[in-house]
Protein backbone atom coordinates (compact mmCIF):
# COMPACT_ATOMS: atom_id res chain seq x y z
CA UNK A 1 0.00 0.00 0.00
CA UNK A 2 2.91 2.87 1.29
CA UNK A 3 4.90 1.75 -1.98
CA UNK A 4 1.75 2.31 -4.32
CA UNK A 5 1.10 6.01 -2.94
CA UNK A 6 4.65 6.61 -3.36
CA UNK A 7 4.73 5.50 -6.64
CA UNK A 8 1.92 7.06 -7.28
CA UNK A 9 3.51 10.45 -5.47
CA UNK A 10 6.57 10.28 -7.82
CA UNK A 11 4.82 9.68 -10.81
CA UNK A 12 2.40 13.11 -10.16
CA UNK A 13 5.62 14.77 -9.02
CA UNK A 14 7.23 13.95 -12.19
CA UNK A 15 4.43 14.76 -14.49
CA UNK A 16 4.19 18.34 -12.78
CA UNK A 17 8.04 19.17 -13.50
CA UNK A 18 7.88 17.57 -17.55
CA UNK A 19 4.63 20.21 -17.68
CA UNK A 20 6.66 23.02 -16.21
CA UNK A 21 9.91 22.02 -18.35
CA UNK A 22 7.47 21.64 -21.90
CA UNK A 23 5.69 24.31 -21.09
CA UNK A 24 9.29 26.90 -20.86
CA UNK A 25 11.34 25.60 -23.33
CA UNK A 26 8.58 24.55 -26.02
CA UNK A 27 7.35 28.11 -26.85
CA UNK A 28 9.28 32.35 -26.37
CA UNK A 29 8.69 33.49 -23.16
CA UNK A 30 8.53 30.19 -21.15
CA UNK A 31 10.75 31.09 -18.40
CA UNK A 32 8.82 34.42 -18.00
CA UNK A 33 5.79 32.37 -17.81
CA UNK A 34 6.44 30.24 -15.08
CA UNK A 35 7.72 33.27 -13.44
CA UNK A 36 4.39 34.59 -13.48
CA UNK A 37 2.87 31.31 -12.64
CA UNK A 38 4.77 31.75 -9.60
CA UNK A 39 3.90 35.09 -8.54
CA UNK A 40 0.03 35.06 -9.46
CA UNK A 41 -1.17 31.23 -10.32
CA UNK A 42 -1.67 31.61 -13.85
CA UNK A 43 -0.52 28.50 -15.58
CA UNK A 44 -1.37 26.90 -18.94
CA UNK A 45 -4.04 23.99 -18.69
CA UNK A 46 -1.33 21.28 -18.79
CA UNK A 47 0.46 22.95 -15.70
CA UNK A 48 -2.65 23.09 -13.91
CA UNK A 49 -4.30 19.56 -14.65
CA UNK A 50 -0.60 18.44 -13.45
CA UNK A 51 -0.72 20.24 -10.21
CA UNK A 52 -3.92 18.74 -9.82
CA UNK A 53 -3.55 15.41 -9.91
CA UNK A 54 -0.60 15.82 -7.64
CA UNK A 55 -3.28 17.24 -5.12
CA UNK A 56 -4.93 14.10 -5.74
CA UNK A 57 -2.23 11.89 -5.23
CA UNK A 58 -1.46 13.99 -2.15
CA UNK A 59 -4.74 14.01 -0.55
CA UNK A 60 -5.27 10.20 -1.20
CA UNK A 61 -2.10 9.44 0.38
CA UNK A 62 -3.07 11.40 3.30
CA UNK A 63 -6.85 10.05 3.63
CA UNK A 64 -5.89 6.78 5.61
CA UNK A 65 -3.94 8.35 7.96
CA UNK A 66 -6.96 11.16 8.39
CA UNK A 67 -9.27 8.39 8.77
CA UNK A 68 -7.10 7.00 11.65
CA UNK A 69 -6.32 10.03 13.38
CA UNK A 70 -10.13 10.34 13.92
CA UNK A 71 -10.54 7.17 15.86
């Protein structure tokens, strides 16, 4: 189970950098872009479907040990 969410973990993790690293050297202005990204949350649709299934992975990780803390 532990070696499933952190495979699952990595795998999000490393989705969310190859959409950052696409994203600023595919098109001009990438670096400025994830610069802004930074400062106000902007981000193209890739960036943000990767940061959300990284919340995913994250808060399914986290559920069984929320679950337990409440008993």
């Amino acid at each position: 189970m532990v070696a499933n969410q952190a495979e699952a973990l990595r795998k999000a993790i490393e989705n969310l950098i190859d959409a950052k690293l696409h994203d600023a050297m595919s098109r001009p202005g990438g670096l400025d872009r994830l610069l802004a990204h930074r400062r106000t949350g902007v981000a193209s649709f890739d960036i943000r479907q990767a940061e959300r299934k990284l919340q995913e992975s994250i808060a399914e990780t986290l559920a069984p040990a929320e679950a337990d803390y409440a008993h």
